[in-house]
C-alpha atoms as a PDB file:
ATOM      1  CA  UNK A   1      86.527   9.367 115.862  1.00  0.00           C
ATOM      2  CA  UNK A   2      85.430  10.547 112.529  1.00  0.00           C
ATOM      3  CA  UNK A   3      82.022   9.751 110.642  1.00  0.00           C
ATOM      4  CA  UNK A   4      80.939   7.677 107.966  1.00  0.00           C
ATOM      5  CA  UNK A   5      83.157   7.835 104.743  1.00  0.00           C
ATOM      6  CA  UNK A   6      82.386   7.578 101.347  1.00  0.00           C
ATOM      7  CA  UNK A   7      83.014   3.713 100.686  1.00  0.00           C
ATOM      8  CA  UNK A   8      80.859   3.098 103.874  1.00  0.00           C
ATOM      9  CA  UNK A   9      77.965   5.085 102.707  1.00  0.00           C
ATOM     10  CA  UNK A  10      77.840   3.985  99.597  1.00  0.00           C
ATOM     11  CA  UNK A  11      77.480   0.257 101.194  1.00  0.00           C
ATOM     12  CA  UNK A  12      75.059   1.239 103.264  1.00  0.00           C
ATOM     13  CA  UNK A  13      73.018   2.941 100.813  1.00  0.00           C
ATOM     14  CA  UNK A  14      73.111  -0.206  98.307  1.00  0.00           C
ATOM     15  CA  UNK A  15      72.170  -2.350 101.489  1.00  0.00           C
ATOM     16  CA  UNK A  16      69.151  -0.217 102.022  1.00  0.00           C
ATOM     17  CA  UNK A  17      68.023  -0.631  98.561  1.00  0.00           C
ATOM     18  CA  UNK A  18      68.559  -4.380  98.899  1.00  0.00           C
ATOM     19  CA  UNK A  19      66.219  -3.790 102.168  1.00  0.00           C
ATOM     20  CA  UNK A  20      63.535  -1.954 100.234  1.00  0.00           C
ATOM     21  CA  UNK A  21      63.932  -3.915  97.202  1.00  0.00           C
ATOM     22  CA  UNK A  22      64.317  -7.822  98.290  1.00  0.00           C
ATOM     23  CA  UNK A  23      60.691  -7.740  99.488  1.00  0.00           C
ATOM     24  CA  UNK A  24      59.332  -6.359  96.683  1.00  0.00           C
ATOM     25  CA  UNK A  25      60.544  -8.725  94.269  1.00  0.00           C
ATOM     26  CA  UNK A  26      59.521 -11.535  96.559  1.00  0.00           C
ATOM     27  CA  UNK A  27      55.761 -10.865  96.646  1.00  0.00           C
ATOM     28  CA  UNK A  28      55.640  -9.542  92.673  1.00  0.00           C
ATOM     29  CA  UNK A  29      56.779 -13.641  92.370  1.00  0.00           C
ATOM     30  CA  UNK A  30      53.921 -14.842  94.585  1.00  0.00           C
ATOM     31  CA  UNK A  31      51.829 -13.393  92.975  1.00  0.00           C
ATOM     32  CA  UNK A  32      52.697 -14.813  89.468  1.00  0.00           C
ATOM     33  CA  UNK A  33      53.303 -18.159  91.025  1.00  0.00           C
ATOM     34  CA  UNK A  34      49.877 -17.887  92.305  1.00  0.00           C
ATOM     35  CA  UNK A  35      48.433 -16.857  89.394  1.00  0.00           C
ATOM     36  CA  UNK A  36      49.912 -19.675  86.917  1.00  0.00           C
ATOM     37  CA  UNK A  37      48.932 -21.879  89.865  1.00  0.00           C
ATOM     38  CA  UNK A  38      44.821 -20.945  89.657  1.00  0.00           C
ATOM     39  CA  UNK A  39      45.644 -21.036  85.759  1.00  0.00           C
ATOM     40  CA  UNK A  40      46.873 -24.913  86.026  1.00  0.00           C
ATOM     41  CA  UNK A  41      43.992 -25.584  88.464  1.00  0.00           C
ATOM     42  CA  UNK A  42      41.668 -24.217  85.700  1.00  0.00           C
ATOM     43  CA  UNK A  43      43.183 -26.170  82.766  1.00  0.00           C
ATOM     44  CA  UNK A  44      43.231 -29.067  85.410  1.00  0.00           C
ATOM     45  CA  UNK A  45      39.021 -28.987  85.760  1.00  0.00           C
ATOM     46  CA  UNK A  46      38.472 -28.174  82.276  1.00  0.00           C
ATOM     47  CA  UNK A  47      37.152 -24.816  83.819  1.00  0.00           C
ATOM     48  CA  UNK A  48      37.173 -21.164  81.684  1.00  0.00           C
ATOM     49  CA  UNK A  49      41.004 -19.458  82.328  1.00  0.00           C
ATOM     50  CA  UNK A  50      40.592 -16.613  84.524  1.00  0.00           C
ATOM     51  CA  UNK A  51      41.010 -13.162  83.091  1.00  0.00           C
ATOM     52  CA  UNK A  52      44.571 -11.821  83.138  1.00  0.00           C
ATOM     53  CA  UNK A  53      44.638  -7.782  83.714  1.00  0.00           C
ATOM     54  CA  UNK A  54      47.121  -6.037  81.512  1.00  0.00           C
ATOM     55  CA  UNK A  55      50.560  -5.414  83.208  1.00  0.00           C
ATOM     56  CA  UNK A  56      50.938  -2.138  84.466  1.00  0.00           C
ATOM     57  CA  UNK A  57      48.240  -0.831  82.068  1.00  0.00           C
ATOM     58  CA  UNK A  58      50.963  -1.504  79.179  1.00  0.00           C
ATOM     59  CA  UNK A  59      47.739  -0.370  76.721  1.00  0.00           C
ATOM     60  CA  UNK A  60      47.978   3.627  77.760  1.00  0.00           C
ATOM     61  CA  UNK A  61      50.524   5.473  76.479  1.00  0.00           C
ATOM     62  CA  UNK A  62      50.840   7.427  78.969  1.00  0.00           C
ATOM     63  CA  UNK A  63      52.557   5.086  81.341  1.00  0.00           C
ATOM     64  CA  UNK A  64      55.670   6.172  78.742  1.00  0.00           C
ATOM     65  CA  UNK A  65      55.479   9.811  79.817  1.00  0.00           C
ATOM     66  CA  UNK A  66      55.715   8.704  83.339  1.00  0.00           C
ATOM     67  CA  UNK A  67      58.301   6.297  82.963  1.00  0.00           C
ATOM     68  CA  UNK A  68      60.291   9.094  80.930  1.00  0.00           C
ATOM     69  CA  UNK A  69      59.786  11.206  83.599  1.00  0.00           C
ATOM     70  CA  UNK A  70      61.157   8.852  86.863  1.00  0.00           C
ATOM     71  CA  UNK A  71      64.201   7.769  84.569  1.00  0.00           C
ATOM     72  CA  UNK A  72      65.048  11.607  83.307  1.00  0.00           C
ATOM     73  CA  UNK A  73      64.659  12.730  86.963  1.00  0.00           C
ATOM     74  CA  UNK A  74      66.066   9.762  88.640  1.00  0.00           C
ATOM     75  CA  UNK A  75      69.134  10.624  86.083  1.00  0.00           C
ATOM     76  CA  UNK A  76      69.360  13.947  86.811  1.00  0.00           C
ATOM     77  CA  UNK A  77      69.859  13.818  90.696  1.00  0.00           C
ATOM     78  CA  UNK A  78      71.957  11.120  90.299  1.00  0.00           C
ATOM     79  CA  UNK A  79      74.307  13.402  88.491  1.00  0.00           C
ATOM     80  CA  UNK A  80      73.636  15.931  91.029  1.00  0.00           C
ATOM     81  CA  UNK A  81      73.999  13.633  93.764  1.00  0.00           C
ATOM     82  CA  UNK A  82      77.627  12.384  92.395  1.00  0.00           C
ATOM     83  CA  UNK A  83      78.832  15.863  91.632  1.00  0.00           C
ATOM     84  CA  UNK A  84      77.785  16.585  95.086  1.00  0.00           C
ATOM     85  CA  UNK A  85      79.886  13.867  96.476  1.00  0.00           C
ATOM     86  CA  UNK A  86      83.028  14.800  93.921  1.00  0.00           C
ATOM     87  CA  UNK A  87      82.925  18.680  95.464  1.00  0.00           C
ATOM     88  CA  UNK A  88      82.692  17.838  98.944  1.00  0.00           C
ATOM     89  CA  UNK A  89      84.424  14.897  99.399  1.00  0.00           C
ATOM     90  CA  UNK A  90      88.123  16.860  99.023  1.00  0.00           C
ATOM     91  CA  UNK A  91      91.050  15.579 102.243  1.00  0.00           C
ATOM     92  CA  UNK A  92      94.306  16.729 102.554  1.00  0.00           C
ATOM     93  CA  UNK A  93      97.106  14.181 100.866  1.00  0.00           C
ATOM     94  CA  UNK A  94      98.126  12.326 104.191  1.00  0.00           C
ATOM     95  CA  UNK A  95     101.859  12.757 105.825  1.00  0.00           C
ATOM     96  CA  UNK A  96     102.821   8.952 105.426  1.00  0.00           C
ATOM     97  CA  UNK A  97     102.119   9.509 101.648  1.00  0.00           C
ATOM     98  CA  UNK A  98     104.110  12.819 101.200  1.00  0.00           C
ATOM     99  CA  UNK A  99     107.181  11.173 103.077  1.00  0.00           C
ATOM    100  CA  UNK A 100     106.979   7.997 100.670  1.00  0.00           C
ATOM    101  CA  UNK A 101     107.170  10.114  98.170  1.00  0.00           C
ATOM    102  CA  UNK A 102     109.858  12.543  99.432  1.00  0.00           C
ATOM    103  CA  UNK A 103     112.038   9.389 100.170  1.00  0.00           C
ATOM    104  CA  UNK A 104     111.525   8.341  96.256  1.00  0.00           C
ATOM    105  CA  UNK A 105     112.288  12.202  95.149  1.00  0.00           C
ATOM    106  CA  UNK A 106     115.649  11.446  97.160  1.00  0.00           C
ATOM    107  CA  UNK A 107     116.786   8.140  95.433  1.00  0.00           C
ATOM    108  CA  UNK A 108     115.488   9.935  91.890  1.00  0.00           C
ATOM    109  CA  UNK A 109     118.283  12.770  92.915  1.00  0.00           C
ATOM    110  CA  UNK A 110     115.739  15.223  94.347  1.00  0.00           C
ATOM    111  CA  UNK A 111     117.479  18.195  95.972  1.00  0.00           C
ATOM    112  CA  UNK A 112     116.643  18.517  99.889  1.00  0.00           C
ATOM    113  CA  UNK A 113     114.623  22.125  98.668  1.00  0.00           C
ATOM    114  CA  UNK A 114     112.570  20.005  96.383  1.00  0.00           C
ATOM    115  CA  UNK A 115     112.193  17.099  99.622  1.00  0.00           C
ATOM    116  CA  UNK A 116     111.157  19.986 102.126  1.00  0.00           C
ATOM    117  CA  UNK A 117     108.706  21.645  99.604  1.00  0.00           C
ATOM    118  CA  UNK A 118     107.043  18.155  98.928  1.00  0.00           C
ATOM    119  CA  UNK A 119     106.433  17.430 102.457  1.00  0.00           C
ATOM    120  CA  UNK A 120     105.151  20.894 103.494  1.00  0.00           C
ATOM    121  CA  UNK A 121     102.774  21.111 101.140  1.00  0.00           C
ATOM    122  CA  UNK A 122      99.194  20.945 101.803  1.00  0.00           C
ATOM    123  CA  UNK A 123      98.110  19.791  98.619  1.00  0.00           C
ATOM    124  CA  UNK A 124      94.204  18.570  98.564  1.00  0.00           C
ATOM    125  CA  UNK A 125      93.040  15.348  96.921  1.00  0.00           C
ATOM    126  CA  UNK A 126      89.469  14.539  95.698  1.00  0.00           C
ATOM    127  CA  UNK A 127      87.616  11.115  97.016  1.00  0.00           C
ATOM    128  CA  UNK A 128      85.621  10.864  94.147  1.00  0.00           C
ATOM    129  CA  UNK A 129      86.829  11.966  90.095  1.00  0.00           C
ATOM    130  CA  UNK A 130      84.304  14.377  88.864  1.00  0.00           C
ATOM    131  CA  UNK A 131      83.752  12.590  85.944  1.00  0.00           C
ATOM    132  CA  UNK A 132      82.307   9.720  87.423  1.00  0.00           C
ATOM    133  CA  UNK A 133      78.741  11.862  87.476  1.00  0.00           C
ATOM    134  CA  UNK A 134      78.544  11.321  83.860  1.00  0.00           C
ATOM    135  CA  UNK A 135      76.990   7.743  85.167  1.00  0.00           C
ATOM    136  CA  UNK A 136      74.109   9.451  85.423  1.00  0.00           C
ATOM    137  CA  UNK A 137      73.482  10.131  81.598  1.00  0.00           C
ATOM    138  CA  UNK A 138      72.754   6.589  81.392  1.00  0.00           C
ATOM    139  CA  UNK A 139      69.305   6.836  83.063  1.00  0.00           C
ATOM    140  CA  UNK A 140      68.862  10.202  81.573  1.00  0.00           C
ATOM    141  CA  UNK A 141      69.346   8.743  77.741  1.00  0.00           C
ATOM    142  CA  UNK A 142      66.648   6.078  78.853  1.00  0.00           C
ATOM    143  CA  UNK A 143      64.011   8.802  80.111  1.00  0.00           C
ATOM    144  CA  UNK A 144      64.843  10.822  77.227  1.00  0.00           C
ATOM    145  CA  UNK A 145      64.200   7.691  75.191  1.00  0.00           C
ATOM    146  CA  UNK A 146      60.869   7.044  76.833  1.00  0.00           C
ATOM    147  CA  UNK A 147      59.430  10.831  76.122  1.00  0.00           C
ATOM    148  CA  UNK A 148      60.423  10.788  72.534  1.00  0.00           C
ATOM    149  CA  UNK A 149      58.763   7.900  72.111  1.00  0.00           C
ATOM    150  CA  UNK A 150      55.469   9.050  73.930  1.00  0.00           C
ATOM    151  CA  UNK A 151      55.506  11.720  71.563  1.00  0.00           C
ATOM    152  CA  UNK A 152      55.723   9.598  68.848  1.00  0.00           C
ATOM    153  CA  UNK A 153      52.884   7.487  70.015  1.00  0.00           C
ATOM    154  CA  UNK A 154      50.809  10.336  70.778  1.00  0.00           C
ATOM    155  CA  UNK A 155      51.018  11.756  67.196  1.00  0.00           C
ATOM    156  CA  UNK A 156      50.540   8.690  66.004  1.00  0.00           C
ATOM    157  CA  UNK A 157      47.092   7.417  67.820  1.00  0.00           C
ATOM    158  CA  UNK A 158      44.466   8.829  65.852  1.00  0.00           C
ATOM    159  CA  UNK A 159      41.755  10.444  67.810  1.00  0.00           C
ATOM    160  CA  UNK A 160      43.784  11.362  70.734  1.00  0.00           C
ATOM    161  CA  UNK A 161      42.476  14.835  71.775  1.00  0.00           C
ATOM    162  CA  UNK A 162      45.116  15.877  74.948  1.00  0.00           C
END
């Protein structure tokens, strides 16, 4: 019995994010809906509107630096991780496939040299293309996006001493 293949841990992988990332999402949108709900209870009594923090402290700068960061990082071991899977996930062509294609060398006039050659061989086949790590330049672009513009913002605040 062999182990997990590629196409199997990839689903699982996505499932566990789903796992992790279903919750999440569900109590971020209790918490608005319970927010807008004091809010309409408020407007509802005539009462003062309770005071809204910032998001994610949106007003420091500095939240672009980290955010650069996680995407430029999360970028680069996804490359990583994908070349990783391209070099290592490398199986020998399988015996039902050379024959196929020995029996279509014969009908295209193959000589039985050429036949005996194809179905000896022990040619190698990659899972995964190689190039299919440049997905991760996508998230790197973004963190690279989010530093340059930190360090536009932090030239640009006057008095800004770090």
């Amino acid at each position: 019995m062999r182990g997990m293949g590629v196409p199997e841990f990839i689903l699982v992988v996505i499932l566990f994010g789903l796992f992790l990332l279903l919750p999440t999402l569900f109590l971020r949108y209790r918490k608005q809906l319970m927010t807008h709900q004091e809010r309409m209870a408020a407007l509802e009594k005539g009462a003062e509107l309770p005071h809204i923090p910032a998001e994610n402290g949106s007003a420091n700068p500095r939240i672009y630096f980290l955010r650069g960061l996680i995407w430029l990082l999360g970028g680069i071991g996804l490359t990583l991780f994908i070349l990783g899977l391209a070099v290592t996930t490398v199986e020998p062509v399988p015996l039902s496939q050379r024959l196929f294609e020995a029996q279509r060398l014969r009908e295209a006039g193959g000589t039985q040299e050429q036949m005996n050659q194809l179905i000896n061989t022990n040619e190698m086949r990659r899972g995964i293309p190689i190039g299919l790590a440049l997905v991760g330049l996508v998230p790197v672009g973004v963190g690279l996006a989010y530093l340059m513009f930190y360090s536009a913002e932090r030239k640009a605040s006057p008095g800004n001493s770090k």
